[in-house]
Protein backbone atom coordinates (compact mmCIF):
# COMPACT_ATOMS: atom_id res chain seq x y z
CA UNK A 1 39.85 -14.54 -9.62
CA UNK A 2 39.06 -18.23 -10.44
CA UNK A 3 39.53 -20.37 -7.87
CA UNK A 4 41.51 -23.54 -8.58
CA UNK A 5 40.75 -27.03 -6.75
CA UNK A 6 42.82 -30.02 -6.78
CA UNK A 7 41.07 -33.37 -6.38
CA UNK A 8 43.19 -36.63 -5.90
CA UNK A 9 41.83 -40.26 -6.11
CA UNK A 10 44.33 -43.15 -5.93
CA UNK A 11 46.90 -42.39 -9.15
CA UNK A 12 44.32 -39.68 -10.71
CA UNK A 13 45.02 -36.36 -9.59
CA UNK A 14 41.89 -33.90 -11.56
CA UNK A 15 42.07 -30.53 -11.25
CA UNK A 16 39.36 -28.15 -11.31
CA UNK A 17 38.72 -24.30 -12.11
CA UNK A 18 35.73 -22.66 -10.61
CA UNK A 19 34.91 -19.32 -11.81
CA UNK A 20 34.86 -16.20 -9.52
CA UNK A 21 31.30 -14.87 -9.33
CA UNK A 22 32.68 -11.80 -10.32
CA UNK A 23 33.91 -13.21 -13.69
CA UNK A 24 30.69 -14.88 -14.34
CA UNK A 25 28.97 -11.79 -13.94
CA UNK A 26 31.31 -9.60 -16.46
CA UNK A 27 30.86 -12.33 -18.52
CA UNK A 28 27.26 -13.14 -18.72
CA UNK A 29 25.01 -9.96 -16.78
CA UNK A 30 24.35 -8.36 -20.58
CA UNK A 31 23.79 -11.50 -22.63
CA UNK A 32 21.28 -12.42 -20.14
CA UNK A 33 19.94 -8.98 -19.64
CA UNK A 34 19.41 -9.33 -23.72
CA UNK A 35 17.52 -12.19 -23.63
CA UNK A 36 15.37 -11.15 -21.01
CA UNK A 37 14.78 -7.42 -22.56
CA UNK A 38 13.51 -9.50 -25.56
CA UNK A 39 11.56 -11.33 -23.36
CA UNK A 40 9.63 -8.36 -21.72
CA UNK A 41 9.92 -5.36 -24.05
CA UNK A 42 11.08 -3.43 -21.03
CA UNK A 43 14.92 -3.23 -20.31
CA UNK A 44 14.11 -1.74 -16.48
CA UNK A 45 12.64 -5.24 -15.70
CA UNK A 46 15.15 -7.39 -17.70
CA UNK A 47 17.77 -5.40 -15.83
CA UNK A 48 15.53 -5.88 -12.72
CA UNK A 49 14.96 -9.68 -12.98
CA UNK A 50 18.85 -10.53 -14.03
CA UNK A 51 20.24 -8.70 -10.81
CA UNK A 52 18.31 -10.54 -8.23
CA UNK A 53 19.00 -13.91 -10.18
CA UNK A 54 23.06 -12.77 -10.08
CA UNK A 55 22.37 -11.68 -6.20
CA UNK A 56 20.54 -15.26 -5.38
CA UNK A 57 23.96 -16.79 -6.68
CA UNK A 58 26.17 -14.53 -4.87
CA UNK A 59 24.42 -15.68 -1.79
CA UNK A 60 25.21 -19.38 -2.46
CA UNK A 61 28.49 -19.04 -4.59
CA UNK A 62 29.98 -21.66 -2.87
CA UNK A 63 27.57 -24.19 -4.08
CA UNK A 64 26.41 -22.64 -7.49
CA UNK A 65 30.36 -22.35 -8.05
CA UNK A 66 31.06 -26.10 -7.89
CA UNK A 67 28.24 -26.66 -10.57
CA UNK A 68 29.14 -28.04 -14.12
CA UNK A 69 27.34 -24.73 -15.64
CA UNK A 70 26.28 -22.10 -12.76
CA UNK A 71 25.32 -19.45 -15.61
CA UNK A 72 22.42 -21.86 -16.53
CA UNK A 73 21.79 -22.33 -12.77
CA UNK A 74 21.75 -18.29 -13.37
CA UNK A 75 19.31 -18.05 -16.26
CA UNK A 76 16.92 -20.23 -14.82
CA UNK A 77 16.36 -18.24 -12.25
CA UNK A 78 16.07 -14.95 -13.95
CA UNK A 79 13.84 -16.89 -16.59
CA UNK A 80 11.67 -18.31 -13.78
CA UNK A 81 11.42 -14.73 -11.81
CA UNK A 82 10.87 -13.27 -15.59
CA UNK A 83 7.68 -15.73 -16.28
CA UNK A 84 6.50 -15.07 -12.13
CA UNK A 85 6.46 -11.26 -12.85
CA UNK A 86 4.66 -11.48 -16.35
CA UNK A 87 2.03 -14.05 -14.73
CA UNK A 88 1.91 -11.40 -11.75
CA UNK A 89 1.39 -8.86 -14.11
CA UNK A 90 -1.15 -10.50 -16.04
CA UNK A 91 -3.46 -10.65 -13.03
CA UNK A 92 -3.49 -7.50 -11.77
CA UNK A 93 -4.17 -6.74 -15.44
CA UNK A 94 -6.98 -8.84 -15.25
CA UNK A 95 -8.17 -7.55 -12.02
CA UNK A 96 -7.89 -3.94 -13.21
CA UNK A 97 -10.24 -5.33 -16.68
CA UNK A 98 -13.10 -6.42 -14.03
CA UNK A 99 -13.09 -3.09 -12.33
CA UNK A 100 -15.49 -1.17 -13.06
CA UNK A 101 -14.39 1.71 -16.08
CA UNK A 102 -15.65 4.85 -14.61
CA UNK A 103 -15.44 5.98 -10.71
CA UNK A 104 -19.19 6.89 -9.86
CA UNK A 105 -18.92 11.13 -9.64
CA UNK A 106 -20.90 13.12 -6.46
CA UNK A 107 -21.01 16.51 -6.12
CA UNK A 108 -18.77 17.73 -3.44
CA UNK A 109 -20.43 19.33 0.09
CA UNK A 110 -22.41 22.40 -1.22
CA UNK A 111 -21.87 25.68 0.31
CA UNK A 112 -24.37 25.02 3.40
CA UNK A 113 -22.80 21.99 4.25
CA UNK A 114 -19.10 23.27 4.52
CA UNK A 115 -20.42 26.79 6.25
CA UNK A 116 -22.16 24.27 9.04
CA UNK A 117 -18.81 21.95 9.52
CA UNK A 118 -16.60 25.16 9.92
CA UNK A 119 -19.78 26.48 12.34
CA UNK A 120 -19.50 22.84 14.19
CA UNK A 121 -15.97 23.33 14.64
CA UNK A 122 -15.83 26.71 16.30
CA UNK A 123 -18.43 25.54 19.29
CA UNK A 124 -17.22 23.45 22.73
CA UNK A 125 -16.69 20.20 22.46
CA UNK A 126 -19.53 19.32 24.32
CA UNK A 127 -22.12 21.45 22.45
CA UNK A 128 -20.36 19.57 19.33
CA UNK A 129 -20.94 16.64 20.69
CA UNK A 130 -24.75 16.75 21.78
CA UNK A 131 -25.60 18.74 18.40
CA UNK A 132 -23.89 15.53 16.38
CA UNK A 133 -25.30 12.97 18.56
CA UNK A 134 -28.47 14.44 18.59
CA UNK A 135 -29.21 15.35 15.27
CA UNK A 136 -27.05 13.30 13.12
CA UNK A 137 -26.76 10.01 14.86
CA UNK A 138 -30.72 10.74 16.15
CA UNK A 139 -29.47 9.76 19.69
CA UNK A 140 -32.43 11.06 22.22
CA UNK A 141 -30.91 13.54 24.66
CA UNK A 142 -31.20 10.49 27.60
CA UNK A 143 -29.12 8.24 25.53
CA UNK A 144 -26.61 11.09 25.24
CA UNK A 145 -26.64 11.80 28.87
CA UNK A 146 -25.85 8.40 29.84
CA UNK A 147 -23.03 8.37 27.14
CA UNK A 148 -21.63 11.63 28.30
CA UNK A 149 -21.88 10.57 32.14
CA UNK A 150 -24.24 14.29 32.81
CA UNK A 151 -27.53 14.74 33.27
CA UNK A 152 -30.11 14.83 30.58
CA UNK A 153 -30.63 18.99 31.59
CA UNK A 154 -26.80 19.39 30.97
CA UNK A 155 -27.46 18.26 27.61
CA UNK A 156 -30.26 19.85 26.77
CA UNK A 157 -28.54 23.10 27.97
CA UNK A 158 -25.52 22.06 25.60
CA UNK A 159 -27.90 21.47 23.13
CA UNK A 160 -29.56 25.05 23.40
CA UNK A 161 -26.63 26.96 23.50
CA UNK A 162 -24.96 24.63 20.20
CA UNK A 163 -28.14 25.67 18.59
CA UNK A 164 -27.83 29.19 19.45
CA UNK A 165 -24.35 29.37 18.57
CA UNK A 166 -24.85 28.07 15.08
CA UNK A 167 -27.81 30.40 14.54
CA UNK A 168 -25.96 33.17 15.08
CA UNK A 169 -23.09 32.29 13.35
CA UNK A 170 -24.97 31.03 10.39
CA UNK A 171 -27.27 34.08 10.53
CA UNK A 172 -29.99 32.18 10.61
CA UNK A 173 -33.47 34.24 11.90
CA UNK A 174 -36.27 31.69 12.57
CA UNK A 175 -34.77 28.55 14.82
CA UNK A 176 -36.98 26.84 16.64
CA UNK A 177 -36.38 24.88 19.99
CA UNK A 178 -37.98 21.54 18.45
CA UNK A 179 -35.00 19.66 19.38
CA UNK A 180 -37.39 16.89 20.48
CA UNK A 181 -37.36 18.17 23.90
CA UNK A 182 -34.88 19.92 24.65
């Protein structure tokens, strides 16, 4: 429903018809939509971009309402969100052209490696620990005892018994105790 103003000044009494947003909207949503689709190649974002332009002027109405032409108040907006998208666009585009083409392939774990993980996860968490430490992060067993808060024969003891553990469930025959000594 248009909403109808009277202005009077001395003798001159104007009167004024604003437009209901809805009206403006029925009116103008698919023209603008058009223009936009033509602008993109992609109705989605013409769509897209001419319903947040309609819901910016629904939020000020009052104001936009009072305007000579609020539809061009309108198009600007969906024009200017239209050109921010394309130029947003366009970078990442730009970005993705500097990447490089094809992702560097590696062989996944071979069998060893994931029968020694699911091996690791079946022992204490302490034996886990000292075995990791130890032998992956080359931590010497005094380090580890001081991180752990034991002494350095508790962790040589965890050590032995990780190793043992893993032996036997990795049927391994000939394991030495060179664990640097432990």
């Amino acid at each position: 429903m248009a909403v109808t103003t009277i202005a009077r000044s001395g003798s001159e009494t104007r009167i004024a018809v604003r437009p209901s947003f809805d009206e403006v909207y029925a009116a103008h949503y698919a023209d603008l939509t058009v223009q936009l689709y033509a602008y993109f190649g992609d109705r989605q974002e013409a769509q897209d971009v001419v319903q947040e332009a309609f819901y910016r002027a629904l939020v000020r109405w009052n104001s936009i309402s009072s305007y000579d032409d609020p539809v061009a108040w309108i198009r600007r907006v969906a024009w200017n969100l239209a050109v921010s998208r394309w130029r947003r666009a366009r970078t990442a585009l730009s970005f993705l052209g500097r990447q490089r083409r094809a992702e560097p392939q590696s062989e996944g774990p071979g069998p060893e490696r994931v029968a020694l993980v699911a091996a690791l996860t079946t022992l204490p968490d302490s034996q886990r620990r000292a075995l990791v430490l130890h032998y992956l992060a080359d931590m010497p067993v005094s380090e580890i005892a001081q991180r752990e808060r034991v002494a350095a024969g508790t962790v040589k003891s965890w050590l032995h018994r990780g190793r043992a553990a893993l032996a036997a469930q990795l049927e391994i025959s000939d394991l030495s105790d060179s664990a640097g000594g432990a």
